[in-house]
N, C-alpha and C. Protein backbone atom coordinates (compact mmCIF):
# COMPACT_ATOMS: atom_id res chain seq x y z
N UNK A 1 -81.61 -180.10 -97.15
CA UNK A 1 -81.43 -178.83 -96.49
C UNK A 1 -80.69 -179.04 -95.18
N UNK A 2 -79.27 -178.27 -95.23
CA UNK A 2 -79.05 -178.34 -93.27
C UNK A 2 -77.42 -179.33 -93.73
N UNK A 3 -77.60 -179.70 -94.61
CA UNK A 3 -76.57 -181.11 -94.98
C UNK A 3 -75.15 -180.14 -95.24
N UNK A 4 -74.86 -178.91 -95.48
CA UNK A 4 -74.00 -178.42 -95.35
C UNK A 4 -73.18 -177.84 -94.11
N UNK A 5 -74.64 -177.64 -93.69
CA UNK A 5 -73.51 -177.19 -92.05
C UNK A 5 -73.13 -178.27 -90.98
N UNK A 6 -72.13 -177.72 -90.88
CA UNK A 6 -71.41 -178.71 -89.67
C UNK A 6 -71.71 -179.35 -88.80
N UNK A 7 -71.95 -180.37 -87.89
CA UNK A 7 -72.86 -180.51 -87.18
C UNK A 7 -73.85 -180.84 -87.24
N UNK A 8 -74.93 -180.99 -88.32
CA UNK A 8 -76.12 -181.23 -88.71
C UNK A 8 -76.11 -182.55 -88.65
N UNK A 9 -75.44 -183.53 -89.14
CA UNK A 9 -75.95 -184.73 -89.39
C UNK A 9 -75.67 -185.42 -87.60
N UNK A 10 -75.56 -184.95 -86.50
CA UNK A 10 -75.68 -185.34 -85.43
C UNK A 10 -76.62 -184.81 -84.75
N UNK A 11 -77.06 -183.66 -85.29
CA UNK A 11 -78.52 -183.26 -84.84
C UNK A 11 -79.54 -183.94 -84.95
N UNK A 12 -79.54 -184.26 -86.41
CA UNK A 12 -80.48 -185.29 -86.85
C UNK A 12 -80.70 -186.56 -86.52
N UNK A 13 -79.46 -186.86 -86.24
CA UNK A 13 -79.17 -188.53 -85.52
C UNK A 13 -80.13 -188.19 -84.03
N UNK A 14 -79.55 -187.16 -82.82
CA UNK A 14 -80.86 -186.75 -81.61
C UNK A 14 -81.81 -186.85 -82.17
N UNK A 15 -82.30 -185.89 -83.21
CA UNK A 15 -83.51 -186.06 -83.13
C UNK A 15 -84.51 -187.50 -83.47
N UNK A 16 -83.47 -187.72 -84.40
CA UNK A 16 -84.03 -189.52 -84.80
C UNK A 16 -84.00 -190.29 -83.18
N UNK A 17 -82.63 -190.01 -82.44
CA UNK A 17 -83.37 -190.62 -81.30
C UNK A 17 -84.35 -190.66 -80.36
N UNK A 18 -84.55 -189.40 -80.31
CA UNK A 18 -85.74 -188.74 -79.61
C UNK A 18 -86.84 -189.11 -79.76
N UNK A 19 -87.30 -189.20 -81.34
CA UNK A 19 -88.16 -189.48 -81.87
C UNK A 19 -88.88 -190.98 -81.54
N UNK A 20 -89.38 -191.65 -80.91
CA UNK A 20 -89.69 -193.29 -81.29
C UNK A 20 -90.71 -193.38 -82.49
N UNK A 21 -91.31 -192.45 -83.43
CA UNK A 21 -91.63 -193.03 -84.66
C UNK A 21 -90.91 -192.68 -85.68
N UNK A 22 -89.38 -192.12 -85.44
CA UNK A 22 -88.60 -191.56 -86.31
C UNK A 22 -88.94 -190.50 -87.21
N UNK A 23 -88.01 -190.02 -87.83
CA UNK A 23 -87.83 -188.51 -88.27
C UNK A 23 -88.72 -188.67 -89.94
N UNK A 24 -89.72 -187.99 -89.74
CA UNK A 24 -90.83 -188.06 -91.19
C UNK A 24 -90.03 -188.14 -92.52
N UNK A 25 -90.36 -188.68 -93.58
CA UNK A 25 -89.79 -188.69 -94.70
C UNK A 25 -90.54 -187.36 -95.63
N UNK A 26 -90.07 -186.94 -96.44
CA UNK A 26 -90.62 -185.95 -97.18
C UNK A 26 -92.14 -186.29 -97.78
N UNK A 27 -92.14 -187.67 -97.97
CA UNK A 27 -93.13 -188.27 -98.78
C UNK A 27 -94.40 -188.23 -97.26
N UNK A 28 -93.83 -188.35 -96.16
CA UNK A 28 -94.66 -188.38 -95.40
C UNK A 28 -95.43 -187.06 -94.95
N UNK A 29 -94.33 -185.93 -94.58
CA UNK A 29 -95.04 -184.60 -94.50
C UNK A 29 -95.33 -184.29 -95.54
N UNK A 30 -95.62 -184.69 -96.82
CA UNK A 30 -96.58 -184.21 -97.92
C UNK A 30 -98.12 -184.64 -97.83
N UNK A 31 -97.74 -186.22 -97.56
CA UNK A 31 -98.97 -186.72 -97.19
C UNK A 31 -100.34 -186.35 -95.77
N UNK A 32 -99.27 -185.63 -94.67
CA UNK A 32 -99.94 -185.00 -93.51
C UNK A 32 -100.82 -183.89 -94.47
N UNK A 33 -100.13 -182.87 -95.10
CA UNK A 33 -100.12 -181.95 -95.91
C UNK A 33 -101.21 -182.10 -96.73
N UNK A 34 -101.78 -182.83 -97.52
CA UNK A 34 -102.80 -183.04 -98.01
C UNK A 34 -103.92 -183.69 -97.31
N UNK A 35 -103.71 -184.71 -96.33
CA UNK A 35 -105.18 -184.85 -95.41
C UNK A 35 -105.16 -183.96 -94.43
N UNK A 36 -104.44 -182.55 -94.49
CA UNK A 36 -104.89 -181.53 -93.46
C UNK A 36 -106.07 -180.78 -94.39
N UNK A 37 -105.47 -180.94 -96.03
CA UNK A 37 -106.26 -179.50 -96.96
C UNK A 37 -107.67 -180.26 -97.12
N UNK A 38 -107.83 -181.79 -96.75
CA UNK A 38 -108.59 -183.19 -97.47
C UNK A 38 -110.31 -182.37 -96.21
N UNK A 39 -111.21 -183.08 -97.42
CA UNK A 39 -112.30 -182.56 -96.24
C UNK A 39 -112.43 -183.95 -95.25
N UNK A 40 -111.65 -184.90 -95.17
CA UNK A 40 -111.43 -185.65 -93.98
C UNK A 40 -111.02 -184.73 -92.58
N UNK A 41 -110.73 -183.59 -93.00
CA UNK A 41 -109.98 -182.47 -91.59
C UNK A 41 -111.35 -181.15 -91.22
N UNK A 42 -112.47 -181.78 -91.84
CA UNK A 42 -113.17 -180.63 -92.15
C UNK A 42 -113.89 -179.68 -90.89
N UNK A 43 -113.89 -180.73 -89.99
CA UNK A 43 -114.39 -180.15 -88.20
C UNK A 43 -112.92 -180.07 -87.41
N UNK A 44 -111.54 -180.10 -87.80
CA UNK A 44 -110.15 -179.85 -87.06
C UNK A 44 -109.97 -178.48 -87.29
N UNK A 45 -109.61 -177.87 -85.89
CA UNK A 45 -109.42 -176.35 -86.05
C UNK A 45 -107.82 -176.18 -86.35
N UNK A 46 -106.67 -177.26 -86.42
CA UNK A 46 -105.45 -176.72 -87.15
C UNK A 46 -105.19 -176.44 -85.51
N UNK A 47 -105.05 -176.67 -84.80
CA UNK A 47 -104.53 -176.15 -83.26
C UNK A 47 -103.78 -177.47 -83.07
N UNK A 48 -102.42 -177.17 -82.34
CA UNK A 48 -101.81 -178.39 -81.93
C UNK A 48 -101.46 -179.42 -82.71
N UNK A 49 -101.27 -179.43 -83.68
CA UNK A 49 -100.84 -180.89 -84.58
C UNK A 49 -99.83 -181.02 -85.01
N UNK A 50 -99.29 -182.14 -84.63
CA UNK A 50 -97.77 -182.09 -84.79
C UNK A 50 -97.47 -183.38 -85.47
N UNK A 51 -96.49 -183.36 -86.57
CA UNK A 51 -96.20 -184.14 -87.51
C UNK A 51 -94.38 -184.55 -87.01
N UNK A 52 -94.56 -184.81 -85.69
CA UNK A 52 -92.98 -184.93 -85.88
C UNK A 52 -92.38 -186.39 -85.22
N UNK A 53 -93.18 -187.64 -85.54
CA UNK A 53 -92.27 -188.80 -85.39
C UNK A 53 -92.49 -189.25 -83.56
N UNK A 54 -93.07 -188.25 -82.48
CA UNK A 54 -93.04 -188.47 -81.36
C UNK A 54 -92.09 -187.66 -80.66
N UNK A 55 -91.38 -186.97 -81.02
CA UNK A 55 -90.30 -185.92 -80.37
C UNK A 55 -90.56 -186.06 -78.69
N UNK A 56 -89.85 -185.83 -78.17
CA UNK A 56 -90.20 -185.67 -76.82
C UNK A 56 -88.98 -184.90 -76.32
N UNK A 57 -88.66 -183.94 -75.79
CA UNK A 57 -87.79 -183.59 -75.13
C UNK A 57 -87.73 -184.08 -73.35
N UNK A 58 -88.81 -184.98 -73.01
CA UNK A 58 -88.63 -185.16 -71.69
C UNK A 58 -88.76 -187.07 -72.16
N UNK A 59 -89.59 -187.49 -72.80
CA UNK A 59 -89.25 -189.25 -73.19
C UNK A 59 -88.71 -189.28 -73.36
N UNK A 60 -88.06 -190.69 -73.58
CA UNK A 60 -87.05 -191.43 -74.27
C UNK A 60 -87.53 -192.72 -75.50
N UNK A 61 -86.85 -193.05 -76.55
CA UNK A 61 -87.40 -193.78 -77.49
C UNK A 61 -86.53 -195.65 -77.12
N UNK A 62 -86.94 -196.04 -77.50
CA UNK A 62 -86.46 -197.69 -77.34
C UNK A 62 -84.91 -197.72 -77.35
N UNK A 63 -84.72 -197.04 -78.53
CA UNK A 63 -83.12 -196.85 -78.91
C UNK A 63 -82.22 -195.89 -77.91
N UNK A 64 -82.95 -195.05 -77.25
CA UNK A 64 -82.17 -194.42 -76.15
C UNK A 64 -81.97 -195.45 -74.96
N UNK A 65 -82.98 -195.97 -74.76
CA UNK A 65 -83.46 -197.27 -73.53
C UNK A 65 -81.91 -198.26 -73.56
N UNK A 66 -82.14 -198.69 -74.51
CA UNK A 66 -81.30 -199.71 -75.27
C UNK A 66 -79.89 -199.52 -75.06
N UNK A 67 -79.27 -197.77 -75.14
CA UNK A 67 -78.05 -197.47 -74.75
C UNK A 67 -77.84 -196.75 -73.36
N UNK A 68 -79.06 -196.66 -72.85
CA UNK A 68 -78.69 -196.78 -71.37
C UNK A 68 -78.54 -198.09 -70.57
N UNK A 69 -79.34 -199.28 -71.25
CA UNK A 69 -78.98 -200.53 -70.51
C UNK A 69 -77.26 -200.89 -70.85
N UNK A 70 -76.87 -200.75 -72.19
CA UNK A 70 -75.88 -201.05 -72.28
C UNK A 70 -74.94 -200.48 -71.89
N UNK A 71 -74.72 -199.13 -71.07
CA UNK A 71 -73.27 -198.30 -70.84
C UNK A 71 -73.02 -198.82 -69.24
């Protein structure tokens, strides 16, 4: 999805940088997806949970680090 429009595959590259546990695989948000429905989640009220790799809009990930030492 997204692979047609223009631009997208450099979005994705930010966000992979952004990310320091990188951008989830499908196989992975399926798997969040079922230990949310799992009664392992059975006292979690579903508030705040975020499945997204570490995003940070104010961190930085190793790989950003890495090309600020080098420029």
């Amino acid at each position: 999805a997204g692979s047609g429009i223009k631009g997208f595959d450099a979005f994705f590259e930010f966000a992979q940088a952004q990310s320091p546990l990188g951008n989830a695989s499908a196989e992975s948000c399926a798997d969040f997806c079922v230990a949310l429905f799992s009664d392992l989640t059975r006292m979690v009220t579903m508030q705040n949970l975020y499945h997204d790799g570490g995003y940070s809009s104010t961190g930085v990930s190793q790989q950003q680090l890495d090309l600020i030492q080098h420029t």
